[in-house]
PDB file of N, CA and C in Angstrom:
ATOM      1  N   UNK A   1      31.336 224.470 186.581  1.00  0.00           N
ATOM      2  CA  UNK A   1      32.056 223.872 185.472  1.00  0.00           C
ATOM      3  C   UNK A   1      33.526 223.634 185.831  1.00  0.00           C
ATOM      4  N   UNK A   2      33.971 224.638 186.903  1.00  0.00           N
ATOM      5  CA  UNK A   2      35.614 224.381 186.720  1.00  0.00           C
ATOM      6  C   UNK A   2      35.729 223.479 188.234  1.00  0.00           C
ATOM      7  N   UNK A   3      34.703 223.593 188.981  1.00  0.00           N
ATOM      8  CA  UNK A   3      34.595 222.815 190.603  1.00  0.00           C
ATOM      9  C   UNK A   3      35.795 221.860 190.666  1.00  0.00           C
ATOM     10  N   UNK A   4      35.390 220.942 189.919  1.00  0.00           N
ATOM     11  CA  UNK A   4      36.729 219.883 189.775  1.00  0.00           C
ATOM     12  C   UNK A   4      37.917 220.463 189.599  1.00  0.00           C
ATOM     13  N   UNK A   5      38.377 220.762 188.739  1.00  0.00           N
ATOM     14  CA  UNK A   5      39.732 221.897 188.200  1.00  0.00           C
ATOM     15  C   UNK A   5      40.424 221.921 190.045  1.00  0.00           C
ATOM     16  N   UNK A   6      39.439 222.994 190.164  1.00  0.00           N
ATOM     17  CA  UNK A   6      39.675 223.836 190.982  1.00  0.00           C
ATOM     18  C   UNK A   6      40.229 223.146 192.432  1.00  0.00           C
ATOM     19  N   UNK A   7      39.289 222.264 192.551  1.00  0.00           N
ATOM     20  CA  UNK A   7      39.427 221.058 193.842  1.00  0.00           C
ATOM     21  C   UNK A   7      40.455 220.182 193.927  1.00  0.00           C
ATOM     22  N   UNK A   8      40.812 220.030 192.663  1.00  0.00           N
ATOM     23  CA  UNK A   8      42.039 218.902 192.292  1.00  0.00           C
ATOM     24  C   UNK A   8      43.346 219.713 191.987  1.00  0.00           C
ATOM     25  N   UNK A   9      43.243 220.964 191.883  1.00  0.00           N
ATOM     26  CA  UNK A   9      44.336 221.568 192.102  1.00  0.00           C
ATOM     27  C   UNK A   9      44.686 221.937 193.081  1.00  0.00           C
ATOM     28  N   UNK A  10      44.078 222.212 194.370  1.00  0.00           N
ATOM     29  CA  UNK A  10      44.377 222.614 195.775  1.00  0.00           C
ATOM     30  C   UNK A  10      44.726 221.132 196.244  1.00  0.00           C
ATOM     31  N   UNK A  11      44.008 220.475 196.260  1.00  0.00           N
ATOM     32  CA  UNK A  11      44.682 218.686 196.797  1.00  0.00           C
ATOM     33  C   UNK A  11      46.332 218.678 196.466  1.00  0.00           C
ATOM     34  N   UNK A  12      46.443 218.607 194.684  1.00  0.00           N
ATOM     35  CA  UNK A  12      47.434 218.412 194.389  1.00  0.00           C
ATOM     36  C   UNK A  12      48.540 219.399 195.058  1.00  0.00           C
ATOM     37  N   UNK A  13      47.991 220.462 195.109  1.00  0.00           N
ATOM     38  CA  UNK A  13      49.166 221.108 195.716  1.00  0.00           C
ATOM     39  C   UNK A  13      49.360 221.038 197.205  1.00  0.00           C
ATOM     40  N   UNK A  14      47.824 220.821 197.718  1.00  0.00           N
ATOM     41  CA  UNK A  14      48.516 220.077 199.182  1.00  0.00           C
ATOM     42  C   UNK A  14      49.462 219.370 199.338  1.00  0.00           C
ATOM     43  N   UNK A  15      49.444 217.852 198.358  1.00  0.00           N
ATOM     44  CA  UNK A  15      49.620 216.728 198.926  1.00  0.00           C
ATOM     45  C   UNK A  15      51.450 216.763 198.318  1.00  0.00           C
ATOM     46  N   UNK A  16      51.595 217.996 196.942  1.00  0.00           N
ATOM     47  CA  UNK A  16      52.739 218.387 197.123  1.00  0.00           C
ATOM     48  C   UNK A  16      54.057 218.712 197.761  1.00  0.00           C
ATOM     49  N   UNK A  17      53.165 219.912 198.548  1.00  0.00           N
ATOM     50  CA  UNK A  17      53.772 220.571 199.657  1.00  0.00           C
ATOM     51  C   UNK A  17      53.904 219.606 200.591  1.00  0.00           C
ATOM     52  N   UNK A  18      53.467 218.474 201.054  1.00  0.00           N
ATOM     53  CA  UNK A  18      53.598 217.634 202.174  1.00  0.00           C
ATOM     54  C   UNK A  18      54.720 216.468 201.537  1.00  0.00           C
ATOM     55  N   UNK A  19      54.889 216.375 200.501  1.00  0.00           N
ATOM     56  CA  UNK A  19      55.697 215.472 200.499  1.00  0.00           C
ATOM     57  C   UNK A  19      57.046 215.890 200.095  1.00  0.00           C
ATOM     58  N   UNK A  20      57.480 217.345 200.143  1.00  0.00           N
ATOM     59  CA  UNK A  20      58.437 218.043 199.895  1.00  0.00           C
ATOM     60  C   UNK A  20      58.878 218.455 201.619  1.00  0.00           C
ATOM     61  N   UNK A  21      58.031 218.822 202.114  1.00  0.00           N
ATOM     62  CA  UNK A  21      58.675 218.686 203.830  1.00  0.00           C
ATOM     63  C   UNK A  21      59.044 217.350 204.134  1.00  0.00           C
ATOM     64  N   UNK A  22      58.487 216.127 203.728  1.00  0.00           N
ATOM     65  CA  UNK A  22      58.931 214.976 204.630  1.00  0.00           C
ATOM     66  C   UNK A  22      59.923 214.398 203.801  1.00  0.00           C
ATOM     67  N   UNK A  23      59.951 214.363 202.118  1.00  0.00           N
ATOM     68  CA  UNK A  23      61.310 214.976 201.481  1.00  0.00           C
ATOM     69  C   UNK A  23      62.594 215.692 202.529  1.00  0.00           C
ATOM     70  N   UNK A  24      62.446 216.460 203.056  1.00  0.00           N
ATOM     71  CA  UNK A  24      63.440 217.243 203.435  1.00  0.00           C
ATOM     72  C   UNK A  24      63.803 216.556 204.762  1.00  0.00           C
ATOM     73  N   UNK A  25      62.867 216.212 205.602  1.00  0.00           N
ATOM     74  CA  UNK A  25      63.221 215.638 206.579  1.00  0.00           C
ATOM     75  C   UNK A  25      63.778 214.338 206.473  1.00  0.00           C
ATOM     76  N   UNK A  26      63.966 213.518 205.305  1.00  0.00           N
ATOM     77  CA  UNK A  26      64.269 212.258 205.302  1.00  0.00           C
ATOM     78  C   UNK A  26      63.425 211.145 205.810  1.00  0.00           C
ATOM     79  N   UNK A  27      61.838 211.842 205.879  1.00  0.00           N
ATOM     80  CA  UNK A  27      61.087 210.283 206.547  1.00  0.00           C
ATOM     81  C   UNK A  27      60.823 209.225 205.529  1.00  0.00           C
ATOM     82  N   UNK A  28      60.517 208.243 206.312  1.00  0.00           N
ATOM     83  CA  UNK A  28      61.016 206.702 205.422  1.00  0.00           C
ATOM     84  C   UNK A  28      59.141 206.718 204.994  1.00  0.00           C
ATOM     85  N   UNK A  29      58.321 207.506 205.495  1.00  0.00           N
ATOM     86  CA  UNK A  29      56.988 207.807 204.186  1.00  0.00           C
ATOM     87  C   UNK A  29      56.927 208.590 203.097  1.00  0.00           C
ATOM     88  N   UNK A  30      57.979 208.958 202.875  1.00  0.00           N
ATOM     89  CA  UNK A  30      58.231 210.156 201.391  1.00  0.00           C
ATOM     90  C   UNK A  30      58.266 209.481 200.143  1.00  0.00           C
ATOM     91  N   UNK A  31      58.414 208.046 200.165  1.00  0.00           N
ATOM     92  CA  UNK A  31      58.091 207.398 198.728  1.00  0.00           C
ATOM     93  C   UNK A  31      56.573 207.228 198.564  1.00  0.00           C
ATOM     94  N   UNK A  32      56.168 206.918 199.652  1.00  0.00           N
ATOM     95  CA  UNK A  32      54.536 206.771 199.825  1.00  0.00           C
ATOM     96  C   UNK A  32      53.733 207.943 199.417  1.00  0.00           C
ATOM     97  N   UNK A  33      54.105 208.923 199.975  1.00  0.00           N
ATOM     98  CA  UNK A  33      53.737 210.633 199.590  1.00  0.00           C
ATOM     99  C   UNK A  33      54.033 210.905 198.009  1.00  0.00           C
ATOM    100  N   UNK A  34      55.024 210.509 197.866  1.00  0.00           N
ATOM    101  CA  UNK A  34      55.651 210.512 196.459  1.00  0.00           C
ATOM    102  C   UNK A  34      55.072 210.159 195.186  1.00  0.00           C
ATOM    103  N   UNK A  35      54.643 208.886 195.678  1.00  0.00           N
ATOM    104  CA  UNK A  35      53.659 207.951 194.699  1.00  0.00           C
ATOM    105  C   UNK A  35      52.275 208.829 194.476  1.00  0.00           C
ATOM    106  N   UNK A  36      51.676 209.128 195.212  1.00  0.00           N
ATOM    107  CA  UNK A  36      50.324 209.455 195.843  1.00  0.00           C
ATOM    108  C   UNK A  36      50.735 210.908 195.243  1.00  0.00           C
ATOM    109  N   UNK A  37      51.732 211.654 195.542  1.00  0.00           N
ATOM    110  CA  UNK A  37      51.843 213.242 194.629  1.00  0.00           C
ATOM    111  C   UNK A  37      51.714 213.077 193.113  1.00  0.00           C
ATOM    112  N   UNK A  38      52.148 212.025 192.843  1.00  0.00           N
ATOM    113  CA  UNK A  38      52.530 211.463 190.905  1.00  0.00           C
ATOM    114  C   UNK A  38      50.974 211.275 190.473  1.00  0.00           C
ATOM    115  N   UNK A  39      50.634 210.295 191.132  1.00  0.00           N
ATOM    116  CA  UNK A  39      48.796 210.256 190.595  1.00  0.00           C
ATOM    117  C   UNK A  39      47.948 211.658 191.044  1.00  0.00           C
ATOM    118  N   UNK A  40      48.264 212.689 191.856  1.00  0.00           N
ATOM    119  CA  UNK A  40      47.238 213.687 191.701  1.00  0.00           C
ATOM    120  C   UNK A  40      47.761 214.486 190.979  1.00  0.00           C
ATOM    121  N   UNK A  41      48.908 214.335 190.778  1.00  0.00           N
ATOM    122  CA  UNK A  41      49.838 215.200 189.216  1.00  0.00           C
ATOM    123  C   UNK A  41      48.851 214.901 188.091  1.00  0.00           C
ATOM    124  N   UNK A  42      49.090 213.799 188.149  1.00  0.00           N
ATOM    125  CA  UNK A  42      48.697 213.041 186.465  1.00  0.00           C
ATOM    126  C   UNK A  42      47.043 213.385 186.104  1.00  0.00           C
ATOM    127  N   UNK A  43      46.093 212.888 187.397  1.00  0.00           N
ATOM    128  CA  UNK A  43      44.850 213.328 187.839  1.00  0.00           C
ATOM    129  C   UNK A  43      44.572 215.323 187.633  1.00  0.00           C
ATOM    130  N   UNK A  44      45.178 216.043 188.034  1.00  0.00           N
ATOM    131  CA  UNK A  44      45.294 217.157 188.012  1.00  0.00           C
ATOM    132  C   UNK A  44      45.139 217.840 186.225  1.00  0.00           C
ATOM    133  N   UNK A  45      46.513 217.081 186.081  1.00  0.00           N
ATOM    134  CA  UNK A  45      46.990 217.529 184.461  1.00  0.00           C
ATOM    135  C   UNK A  45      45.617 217.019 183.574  1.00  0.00           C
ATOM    136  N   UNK A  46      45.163 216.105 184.103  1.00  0.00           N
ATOM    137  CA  UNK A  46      43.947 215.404 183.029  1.00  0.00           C
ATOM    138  C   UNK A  46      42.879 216.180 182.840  1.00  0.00           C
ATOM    139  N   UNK A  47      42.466 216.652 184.147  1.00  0.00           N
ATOM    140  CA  UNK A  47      41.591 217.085 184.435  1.00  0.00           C
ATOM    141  C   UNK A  47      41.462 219.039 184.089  1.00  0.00           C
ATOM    142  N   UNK A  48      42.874 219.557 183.610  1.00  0.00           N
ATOM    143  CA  UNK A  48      42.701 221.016 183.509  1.00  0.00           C
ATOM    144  C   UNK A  48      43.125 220.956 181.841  1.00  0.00           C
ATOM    145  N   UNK A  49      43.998 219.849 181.241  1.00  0.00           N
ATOM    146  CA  UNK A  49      43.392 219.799 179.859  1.00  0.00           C
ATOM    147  C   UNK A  49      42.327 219.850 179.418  1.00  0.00           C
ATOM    148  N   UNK A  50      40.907 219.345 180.461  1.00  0.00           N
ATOM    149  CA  UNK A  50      39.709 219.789 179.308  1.00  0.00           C
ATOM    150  C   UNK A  50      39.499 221.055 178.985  1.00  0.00           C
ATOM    151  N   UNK A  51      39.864 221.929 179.687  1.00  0.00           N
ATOM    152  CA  UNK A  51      39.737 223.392 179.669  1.00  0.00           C
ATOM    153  C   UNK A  51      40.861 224.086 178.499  1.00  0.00           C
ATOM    154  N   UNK A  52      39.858 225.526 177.923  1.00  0.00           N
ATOM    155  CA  UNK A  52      40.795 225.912 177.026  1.00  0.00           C
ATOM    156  C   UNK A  52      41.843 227.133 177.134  1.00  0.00           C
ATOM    157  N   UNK A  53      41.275 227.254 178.952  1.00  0.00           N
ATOM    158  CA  UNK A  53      41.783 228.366 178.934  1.00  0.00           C
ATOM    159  C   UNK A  53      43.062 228.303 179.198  1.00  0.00           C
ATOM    160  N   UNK A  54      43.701 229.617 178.949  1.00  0.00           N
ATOM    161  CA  UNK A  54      45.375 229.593 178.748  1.00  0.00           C
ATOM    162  C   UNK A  54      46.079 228.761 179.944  1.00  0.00           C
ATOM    163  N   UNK A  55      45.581 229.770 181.557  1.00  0.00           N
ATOM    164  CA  UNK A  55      45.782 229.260 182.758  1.00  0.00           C
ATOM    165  C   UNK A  55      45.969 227.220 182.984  1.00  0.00           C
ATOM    166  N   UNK A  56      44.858 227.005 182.377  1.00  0.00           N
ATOM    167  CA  UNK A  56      44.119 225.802 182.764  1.00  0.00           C
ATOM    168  C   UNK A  56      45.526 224.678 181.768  1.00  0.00           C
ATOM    169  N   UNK A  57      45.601 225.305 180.900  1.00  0.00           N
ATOM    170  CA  UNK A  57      47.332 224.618 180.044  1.00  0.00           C
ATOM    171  C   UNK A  57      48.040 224.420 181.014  1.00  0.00           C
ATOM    172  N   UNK A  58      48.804 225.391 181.442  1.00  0.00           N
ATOM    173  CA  UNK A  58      50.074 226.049 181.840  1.00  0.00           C
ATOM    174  C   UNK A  58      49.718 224.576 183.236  1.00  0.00           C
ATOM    175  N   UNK A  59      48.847 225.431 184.138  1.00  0.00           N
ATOM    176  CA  UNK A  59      48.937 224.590 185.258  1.00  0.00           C
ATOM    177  C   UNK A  59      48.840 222.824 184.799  1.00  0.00           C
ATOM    178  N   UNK A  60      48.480 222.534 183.802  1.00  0.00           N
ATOM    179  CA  UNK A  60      48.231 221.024 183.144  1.00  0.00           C
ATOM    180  C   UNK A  60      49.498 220.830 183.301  1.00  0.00           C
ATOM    181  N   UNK A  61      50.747 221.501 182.315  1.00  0.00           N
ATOM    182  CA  UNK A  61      52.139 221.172 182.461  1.00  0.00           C
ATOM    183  C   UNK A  61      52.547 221.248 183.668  1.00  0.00           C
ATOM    184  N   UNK A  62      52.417 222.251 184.048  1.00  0.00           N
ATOM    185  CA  UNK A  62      53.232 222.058 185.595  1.00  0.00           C
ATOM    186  C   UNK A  62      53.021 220.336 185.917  1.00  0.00           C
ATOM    187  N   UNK A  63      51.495 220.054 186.023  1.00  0.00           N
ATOM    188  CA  UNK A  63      51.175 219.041 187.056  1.00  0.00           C
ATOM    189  C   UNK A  63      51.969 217.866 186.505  1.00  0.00           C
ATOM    190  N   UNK A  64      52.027 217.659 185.076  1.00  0.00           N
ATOM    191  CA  UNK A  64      52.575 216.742 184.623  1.00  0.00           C
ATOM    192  C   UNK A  64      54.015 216.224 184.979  1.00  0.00           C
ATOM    193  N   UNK A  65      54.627 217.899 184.657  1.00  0.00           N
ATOM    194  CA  UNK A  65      55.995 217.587 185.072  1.00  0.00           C
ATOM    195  C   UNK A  65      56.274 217.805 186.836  1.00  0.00           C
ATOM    196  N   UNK A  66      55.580 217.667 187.759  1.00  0.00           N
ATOM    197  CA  UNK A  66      55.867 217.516 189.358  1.00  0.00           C
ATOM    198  C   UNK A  66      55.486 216.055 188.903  1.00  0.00           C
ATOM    199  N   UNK A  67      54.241 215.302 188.599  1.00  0.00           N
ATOM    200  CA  UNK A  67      54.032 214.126 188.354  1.00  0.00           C
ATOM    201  C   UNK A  67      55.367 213.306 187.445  1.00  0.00           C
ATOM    202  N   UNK A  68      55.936 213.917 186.790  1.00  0.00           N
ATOM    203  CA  UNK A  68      57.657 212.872 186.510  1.00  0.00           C
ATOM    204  C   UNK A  68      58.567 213.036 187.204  1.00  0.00           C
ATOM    205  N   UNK A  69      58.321 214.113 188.047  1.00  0.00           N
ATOM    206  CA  UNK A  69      59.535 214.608 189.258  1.00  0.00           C
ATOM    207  C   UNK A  69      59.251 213.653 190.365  1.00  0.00           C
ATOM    208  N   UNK A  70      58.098 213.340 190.747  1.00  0.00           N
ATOM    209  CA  UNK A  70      57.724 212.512 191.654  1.00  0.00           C
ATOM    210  C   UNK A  70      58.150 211.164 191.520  1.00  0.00           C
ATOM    211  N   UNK A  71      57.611 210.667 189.989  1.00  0.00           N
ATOM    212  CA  UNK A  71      58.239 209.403 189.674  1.00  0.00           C
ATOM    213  C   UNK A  71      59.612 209.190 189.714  1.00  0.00           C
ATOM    214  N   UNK A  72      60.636 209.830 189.327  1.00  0.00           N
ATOM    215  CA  UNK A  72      61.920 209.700 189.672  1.00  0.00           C
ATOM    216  C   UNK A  72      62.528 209.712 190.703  1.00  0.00           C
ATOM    217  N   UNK A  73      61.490 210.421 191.723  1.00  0.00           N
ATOM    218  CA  UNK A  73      62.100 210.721 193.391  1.00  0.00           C
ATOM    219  C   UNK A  73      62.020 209.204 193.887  1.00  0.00           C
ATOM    220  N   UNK A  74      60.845 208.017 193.050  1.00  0.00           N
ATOM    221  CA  UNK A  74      60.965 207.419 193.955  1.00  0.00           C
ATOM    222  C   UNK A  74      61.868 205.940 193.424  1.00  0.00           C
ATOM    223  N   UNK A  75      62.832 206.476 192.423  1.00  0.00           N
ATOM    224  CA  UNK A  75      64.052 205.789 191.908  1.00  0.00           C
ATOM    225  C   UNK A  75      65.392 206.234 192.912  1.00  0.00           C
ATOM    226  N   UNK A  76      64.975 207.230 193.406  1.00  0.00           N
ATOM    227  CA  UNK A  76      65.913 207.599 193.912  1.00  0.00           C
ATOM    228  C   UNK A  76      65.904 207.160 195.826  1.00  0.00           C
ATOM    229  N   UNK A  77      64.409 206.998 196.233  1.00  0.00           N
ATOM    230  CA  UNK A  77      64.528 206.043 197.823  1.00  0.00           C
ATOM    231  C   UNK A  77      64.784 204.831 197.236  1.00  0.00           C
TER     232      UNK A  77
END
């Protein structure tokens, strides 16, 4: 039941963590990473709202708000 949840939260936080190192390094693919972090945000958050459990909230917000953090990062390349 939670397979998905679960799967789309380790991605998302992969694809996080990778675009926060190349963030740091200044590579000219960090808007690309950026974009691509915002939709498994948004994807993420969708997907742990069906759930009622407390956890399954909390991490929903998070994803949402890395998913507007992302969008603004890429106002800012």
């Amino acid at each position: 039941m939670m397979a998905r949840c679960i799967q789309l939260d380790m991605e998302c936080a992969a694809v996080c963590y990778t675009a926060a190192q190349l963030m740091s390094l200044g590579s000219d693919k960090a808007q690309e990473l950026c974009r691509l972090c915002a939709q498994f945000g948004r994807e993420c958050a969708d997907e742990c709202e069906k759930h009622d459990n407390e956890h399954c909230q909390e991490c929903a917000k998070a994803c949402r708000s890395c998913a507007e953090e992302c969008i603004e990062m890429l106002e800012v390349f």
